[in-house]
Protein backbone atom coordinates (compact mmCIF):
# COMPACT_ATOMS: atom_id res chain seq x y z
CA UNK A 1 50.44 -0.32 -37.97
CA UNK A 2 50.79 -0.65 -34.06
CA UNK A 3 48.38 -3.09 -32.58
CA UNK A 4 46.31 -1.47 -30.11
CA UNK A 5 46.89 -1.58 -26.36
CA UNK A 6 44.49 -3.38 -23.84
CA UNK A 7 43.41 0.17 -22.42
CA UNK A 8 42.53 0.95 -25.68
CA UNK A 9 40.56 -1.70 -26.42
CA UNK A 10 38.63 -1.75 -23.24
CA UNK A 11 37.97 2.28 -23.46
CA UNK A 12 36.79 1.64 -26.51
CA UNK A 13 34.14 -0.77 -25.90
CA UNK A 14 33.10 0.95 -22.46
CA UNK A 15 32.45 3.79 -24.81
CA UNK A 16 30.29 2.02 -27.38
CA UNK A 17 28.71 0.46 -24.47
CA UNK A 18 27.57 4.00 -23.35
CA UNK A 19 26.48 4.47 -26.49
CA UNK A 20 23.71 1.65 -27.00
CA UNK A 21 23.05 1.79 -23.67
CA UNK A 22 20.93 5.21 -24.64
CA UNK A 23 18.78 3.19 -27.19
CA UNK A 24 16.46 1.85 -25.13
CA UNK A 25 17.74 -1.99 -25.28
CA UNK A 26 16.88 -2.53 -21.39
CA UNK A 27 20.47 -1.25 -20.22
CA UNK A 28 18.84 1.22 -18.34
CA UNK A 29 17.82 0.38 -14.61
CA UNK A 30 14.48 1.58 -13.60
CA UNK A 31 13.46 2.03 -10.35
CA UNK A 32 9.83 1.74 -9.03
CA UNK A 33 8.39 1.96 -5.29
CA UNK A 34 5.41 -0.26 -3.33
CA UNK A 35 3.90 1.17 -0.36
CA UNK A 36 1.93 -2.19 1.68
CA UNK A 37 -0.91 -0.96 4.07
CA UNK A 38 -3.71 -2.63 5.51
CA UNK A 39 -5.21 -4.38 8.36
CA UNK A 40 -3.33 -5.20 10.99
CA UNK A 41 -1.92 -8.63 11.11
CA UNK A 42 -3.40 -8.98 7.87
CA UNK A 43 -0.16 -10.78 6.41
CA UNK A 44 1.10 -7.66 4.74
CA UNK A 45 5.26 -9.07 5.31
CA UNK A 46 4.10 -12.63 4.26
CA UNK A 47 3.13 -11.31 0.65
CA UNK A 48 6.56 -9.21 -0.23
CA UNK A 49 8.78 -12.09 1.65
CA UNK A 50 6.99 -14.43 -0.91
CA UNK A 51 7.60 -11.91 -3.67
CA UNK A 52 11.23 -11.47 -3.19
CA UNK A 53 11.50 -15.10 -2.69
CA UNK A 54 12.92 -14.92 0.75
CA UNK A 55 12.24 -18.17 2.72
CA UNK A 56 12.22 -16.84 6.41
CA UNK A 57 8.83 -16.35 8.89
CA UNK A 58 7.36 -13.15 9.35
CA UNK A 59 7.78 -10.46 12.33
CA UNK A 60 5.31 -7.85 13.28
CA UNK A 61 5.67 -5.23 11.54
CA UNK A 62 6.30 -2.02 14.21
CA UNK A 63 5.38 1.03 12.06
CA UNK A 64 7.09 1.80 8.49
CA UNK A 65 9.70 -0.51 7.52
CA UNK A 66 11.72 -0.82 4.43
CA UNK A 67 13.06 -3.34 2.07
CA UNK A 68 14.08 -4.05 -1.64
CA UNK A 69 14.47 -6.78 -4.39
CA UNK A 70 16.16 -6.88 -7.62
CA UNK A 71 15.25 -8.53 -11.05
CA UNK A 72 16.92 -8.52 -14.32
CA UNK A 73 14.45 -7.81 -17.75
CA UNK A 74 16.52 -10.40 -19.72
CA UNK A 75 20.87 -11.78 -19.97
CA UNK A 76 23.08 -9.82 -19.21
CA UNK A 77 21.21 -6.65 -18.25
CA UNK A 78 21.53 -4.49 -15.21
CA UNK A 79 18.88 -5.82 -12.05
CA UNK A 80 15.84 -3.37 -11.86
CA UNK A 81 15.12 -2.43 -8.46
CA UNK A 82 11.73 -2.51 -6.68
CA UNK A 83 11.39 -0.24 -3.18
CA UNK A 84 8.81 -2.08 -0.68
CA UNK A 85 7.56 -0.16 2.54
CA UNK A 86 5.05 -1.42 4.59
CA UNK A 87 3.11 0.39 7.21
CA UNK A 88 2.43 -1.64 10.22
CA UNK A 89 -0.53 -0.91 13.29
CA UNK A 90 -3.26 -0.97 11.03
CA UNK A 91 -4.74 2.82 10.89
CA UNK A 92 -3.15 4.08 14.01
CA UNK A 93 -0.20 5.02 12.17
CA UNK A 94 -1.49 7.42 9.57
CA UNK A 95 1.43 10.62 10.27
CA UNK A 96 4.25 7.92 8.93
CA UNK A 97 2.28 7.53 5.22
CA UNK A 98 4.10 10.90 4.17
CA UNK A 99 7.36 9.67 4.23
CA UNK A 100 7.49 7.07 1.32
CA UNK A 101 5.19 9.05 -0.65
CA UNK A 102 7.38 12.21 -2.55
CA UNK A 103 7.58 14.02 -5.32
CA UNK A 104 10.41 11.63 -6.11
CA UNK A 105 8.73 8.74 -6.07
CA UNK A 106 5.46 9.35 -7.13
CA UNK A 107 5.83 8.62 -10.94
CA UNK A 108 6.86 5.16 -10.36
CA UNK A 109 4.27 4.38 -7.18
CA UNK A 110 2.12 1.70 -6.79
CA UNK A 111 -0.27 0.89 -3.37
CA UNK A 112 -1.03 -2.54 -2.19
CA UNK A 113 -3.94 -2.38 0.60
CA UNK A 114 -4.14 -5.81 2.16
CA UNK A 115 -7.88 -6.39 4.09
CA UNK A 116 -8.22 -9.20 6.45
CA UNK A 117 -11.38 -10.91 5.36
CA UNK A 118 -11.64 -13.08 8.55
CA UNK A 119 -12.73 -9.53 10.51
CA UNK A 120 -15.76 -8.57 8.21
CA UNK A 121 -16.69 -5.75 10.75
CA UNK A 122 -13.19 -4.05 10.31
CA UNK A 123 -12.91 -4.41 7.12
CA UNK A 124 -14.64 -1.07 5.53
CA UNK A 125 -13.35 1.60 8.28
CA UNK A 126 -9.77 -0.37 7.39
CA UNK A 127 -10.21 0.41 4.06
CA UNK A 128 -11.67 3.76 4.09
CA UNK A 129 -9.45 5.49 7.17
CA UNK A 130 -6.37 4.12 5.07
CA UNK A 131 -7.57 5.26 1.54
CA UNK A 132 -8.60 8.73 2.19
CA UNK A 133 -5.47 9.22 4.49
CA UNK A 134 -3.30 7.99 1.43
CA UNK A 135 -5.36 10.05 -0.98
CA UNK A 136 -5.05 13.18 0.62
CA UNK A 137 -1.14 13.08 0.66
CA UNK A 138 -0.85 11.74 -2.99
CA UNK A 139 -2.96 14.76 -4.00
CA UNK A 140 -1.04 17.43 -2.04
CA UNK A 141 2.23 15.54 -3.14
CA UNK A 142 0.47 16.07 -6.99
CA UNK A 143 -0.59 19.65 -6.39
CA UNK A 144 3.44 20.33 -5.28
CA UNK A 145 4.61 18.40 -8.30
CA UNK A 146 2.28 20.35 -11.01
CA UNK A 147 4.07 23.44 -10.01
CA UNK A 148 7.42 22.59 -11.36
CA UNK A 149 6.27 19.40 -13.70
CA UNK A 150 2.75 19.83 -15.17
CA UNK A 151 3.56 17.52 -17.98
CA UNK A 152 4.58 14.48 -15.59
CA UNK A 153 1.15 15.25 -13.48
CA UNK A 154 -1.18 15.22 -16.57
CA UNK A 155 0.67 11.73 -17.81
CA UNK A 156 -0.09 10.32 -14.81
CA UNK A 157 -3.52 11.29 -14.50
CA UNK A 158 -3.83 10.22 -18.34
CA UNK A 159 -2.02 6.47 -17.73
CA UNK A 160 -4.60 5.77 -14.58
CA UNK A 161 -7.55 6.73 -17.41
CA UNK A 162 -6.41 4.69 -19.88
CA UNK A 163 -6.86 1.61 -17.01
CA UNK A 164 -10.84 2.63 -16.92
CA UNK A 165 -13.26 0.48 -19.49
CA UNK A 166 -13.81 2.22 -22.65
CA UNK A 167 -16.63 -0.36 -23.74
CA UNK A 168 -18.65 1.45 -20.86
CA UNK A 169 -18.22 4.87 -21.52
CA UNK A 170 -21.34 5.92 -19.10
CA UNK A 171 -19.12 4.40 -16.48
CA UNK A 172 -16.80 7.52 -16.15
CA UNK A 173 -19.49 9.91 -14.74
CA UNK A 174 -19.28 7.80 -11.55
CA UNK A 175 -15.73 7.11 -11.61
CA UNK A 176 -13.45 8.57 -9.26
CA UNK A 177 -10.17 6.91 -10.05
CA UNK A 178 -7.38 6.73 -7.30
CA UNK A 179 -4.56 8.71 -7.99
CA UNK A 180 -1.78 6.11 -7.90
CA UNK A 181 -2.25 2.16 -9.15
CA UNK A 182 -4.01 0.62 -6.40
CA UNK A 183 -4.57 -2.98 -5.75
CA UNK A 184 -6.46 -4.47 -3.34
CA UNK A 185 -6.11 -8.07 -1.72
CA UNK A 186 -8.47 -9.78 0.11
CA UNK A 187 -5.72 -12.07 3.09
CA UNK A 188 -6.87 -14.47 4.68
CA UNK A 189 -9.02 -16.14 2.66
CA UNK A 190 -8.43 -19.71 3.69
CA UNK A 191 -10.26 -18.84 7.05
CA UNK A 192 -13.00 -16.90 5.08
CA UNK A 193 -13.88 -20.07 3.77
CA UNK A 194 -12.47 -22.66 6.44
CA UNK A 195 -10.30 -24.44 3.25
CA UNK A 196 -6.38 -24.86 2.84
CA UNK A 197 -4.26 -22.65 1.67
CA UNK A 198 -4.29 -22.41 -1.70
CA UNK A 199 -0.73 -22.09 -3.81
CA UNK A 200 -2.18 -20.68 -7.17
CA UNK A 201 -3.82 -18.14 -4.90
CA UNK A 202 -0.43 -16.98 -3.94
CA UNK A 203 0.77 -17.26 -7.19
CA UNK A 204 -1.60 -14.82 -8.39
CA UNK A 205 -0.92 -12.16 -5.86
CA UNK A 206 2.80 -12.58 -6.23
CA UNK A 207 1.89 -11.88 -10.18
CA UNK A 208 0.29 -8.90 -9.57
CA UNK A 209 3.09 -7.56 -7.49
CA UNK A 210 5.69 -8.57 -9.61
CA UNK A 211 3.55 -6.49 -12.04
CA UNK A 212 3.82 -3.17 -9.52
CA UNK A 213 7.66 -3.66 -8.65
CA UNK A 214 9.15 -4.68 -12.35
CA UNK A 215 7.05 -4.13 -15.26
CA UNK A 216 6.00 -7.91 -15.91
CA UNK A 217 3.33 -7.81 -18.05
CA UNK A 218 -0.10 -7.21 -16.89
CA UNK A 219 -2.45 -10.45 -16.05
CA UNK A 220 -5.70 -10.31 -18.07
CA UNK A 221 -7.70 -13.09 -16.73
CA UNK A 222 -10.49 -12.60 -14.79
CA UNK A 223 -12.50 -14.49 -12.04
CA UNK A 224 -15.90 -12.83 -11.12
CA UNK A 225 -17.54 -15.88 -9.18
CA UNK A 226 -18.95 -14.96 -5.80
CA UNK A 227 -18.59 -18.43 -5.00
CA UNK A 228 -14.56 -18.46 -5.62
CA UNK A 229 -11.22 -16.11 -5.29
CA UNK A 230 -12.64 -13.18 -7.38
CA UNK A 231 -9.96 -11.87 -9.67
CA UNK A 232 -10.27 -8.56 -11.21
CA UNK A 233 -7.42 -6.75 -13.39
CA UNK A 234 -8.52 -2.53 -13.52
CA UNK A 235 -10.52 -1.94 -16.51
CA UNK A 236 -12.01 -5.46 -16.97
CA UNK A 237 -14.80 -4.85 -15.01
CA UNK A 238 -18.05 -2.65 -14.66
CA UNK A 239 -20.71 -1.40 -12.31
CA UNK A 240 -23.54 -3.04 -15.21
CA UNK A 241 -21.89 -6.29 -14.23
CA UNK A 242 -21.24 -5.65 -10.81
CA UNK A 243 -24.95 -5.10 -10.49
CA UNK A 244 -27.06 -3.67 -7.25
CA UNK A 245 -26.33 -5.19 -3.70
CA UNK A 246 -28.57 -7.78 -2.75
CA UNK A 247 -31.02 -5.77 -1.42
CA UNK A 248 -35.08 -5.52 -2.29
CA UNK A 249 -35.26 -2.36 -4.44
CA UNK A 250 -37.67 -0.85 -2.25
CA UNK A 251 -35.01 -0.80 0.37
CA UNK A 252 -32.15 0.83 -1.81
CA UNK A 253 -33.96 3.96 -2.21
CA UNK A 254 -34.64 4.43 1.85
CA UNK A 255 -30.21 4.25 2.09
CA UNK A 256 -30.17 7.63 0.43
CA UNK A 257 -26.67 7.20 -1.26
CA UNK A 258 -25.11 9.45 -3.68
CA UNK A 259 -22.97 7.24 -5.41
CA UNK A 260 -22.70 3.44 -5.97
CA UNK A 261 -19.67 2.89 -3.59
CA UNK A 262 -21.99 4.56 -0.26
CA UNK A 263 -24.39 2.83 -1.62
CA UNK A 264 -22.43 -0.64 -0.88
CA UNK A 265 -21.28 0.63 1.68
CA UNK A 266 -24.68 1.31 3.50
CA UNK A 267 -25.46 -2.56 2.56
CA UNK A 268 -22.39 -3.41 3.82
CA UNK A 269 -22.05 -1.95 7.32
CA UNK A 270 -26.36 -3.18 7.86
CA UNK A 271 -25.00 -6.78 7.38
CA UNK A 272 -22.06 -5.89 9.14
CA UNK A 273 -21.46 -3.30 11.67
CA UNK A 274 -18.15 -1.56 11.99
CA UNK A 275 -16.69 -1.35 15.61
CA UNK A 276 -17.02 1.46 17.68
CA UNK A 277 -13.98 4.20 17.52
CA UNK A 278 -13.04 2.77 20.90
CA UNK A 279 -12.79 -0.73 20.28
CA UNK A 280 -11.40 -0.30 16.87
CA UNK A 281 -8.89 2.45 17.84
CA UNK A 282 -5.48 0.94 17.41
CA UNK A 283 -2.38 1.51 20.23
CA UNK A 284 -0.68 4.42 19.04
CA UNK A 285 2.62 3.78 21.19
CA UNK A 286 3.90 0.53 20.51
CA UNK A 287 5.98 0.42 23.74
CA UNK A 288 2.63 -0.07 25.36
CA UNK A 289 1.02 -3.08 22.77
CA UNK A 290 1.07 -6.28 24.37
CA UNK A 291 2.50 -8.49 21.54
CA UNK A 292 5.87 -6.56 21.85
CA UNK A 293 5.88 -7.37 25.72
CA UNK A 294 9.06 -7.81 27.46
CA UNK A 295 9.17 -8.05 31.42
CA UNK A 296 12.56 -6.28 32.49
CA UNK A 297 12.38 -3.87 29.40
CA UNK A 298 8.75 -2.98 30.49
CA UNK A 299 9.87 -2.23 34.54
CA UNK A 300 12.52 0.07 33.42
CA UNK A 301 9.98 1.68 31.13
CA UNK A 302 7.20 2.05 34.08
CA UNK A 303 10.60 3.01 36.77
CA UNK A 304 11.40 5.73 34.19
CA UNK A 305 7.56 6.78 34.28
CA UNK A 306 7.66 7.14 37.64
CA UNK A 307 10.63 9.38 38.11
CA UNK A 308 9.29 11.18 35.01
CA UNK A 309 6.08 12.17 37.06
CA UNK A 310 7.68 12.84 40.51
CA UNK A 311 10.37 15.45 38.30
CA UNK A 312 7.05 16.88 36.74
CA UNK A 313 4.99 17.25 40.49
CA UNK A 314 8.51 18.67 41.75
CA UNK A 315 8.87 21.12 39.28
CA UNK A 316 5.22 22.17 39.39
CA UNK A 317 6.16 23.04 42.99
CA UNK A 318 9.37 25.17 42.35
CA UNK A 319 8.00 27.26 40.07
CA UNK A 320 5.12 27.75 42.14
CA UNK A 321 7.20 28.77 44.97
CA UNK A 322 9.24 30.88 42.63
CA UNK A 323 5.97 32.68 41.65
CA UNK A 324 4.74 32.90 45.53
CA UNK A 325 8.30 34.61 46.54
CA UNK A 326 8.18 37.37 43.43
């Protein structure tokens, strides 16, 4: 009998190749995306350069920008692939959250919200503007996806449940969970507390992400010391041991909140007040923010202004005169 050929032989292992590759053995490359918002400045880049173990400094981040890393599950398997955006300008940049939020990518999303803790006063209108902007596209994204997939909508809404304590079952009547994994870092904390970097702080986060972008399993240890980095995986925690803000009780019921997140927040915003609209109001056109200054770029812009307004006043006129001669 003929030996076989070398085309043979390599069809025929491409083809059993194909074969186990269906079986679930890790052949398969999944994809999964990370959307980064938060507080201005708040070191949003310096988080996913550390995750993707790129060695180069950060640059200010103009509005959405895009970037990707790749990890293999174990030898000699194909690279998973994680999809970061990060929205830059803190919340004056709202519109530009619809774009790496889809139908498409909503199965496999995960948000990172990144709060500067060195600007206390910012910190809850950061927070809220950015989570109820989010929220409200994820939901209208969900309510377009449970037309034409109602089974991938209620196994999403069923994996973020199975996240929420089930040793405090009185828990859920005050539980609103967010649609999509959330996580929420705390930057900065080296000038909260006027100490050093520290590197199993970064460590930690960069766990947590690694979580988000490729699966790595999910850390379980938990820090709930006021007087340290507090540490808290989703589900491990619980508004008996999170306990009433540290407030005398005969001041909680003059706040009249209606559930126990306005009820921090009152608390919070008395100790520290958030900034009016006009002070906290970011630059929506980054041509005009100051840290992205450049003298001859910034003449030609004004020259351009002016000639922009003198076409403007001139046409004004014509038409006028066209309207004075009909």
């Amino acid at each position: 009998m003929p030996s076989e050929t070398l085309w043979e032989i390599a069809k025929a292992e491409v083809e059993k190749r194909g074969i186990n590759g269906s079986e679930g053995d890790g052949a398969e490359i999944a994809e999964k995306f990370v959307f980064f918002i938060g507080s201005k400045n708040g070191g949003k880049t310096t988080i996913i350069l550390r995750c993707l173990d790129r060695d180069e400094p950060p640059k200010p981040t103009l509005a959405l920008e895009y970037t990707y890393g790749r990890r293999a599950k174990g030898h000699n398997t194909p690279k998973d692939i994680a999809h970061f955006w990060e929205l830059g300008g803190g919340t004056s940049l709202l519109d530009l959250i619809s774009i790496p939020i889809t139908g498409d990518t909503l199965r496999t999303f995960s948000l990172v919200l990144v709060l500067d803790l060195s600007k206390p006063n910012d910190l809850w209108p950061t927070m809220e503007n950015l989570l109820q902007a989010t929220k409200s596209h994820v939901d209208k994204v969900i309510m377009k996806l449970g037309k034409t997939n109602a089974k991938a909508v209620s196994e999403m809404r069923q994996k973020i449940w199975n996240n929420m304590p089930k040793d405090h079952p009185q828990d859920h009547e005050l539980i609103d969970p967010f649609p999509v994994p959330l996580v929420i870092i705390g930057s900065k904390y080296d000038v909260f507390q006027f100490t050093s970097k520290s590197e199993a702080l970064l460590l930690k986060i960069r766990g947590v992400i690694n979580q988000l972008a490729f699966g790595i399993d999910k850390s379980k240890s938990i820090c709930v010391d006021q007087n340290k980095p507090l540490f808290i995986t989703a589900g491990l925690d619980s508004f008996g041991q999170i306990g009433s803000p540290p407030v005398p009780e005969n001041d909680i019921g003059k706040l009249h909140a209606h559930s126990p997140m306005e009820l921090w927040k009152k608390v919070y915003e008395k100790l520290f007040p958030p900034k009016s609209i006009n002070t906290l109001k970011d630059i929506k056109d980054p041509a005009r923010d100051p840290q992205y200054a450049e003298n001859e770029v910034d003449e030609m812009r004004i020259q351009k202004d002016l000639e922009l307004e003198q076409y403007k006043r001139s046409s004004s006129k014509s038409w006028k005169q066209i309207e004075l001669d009909s």
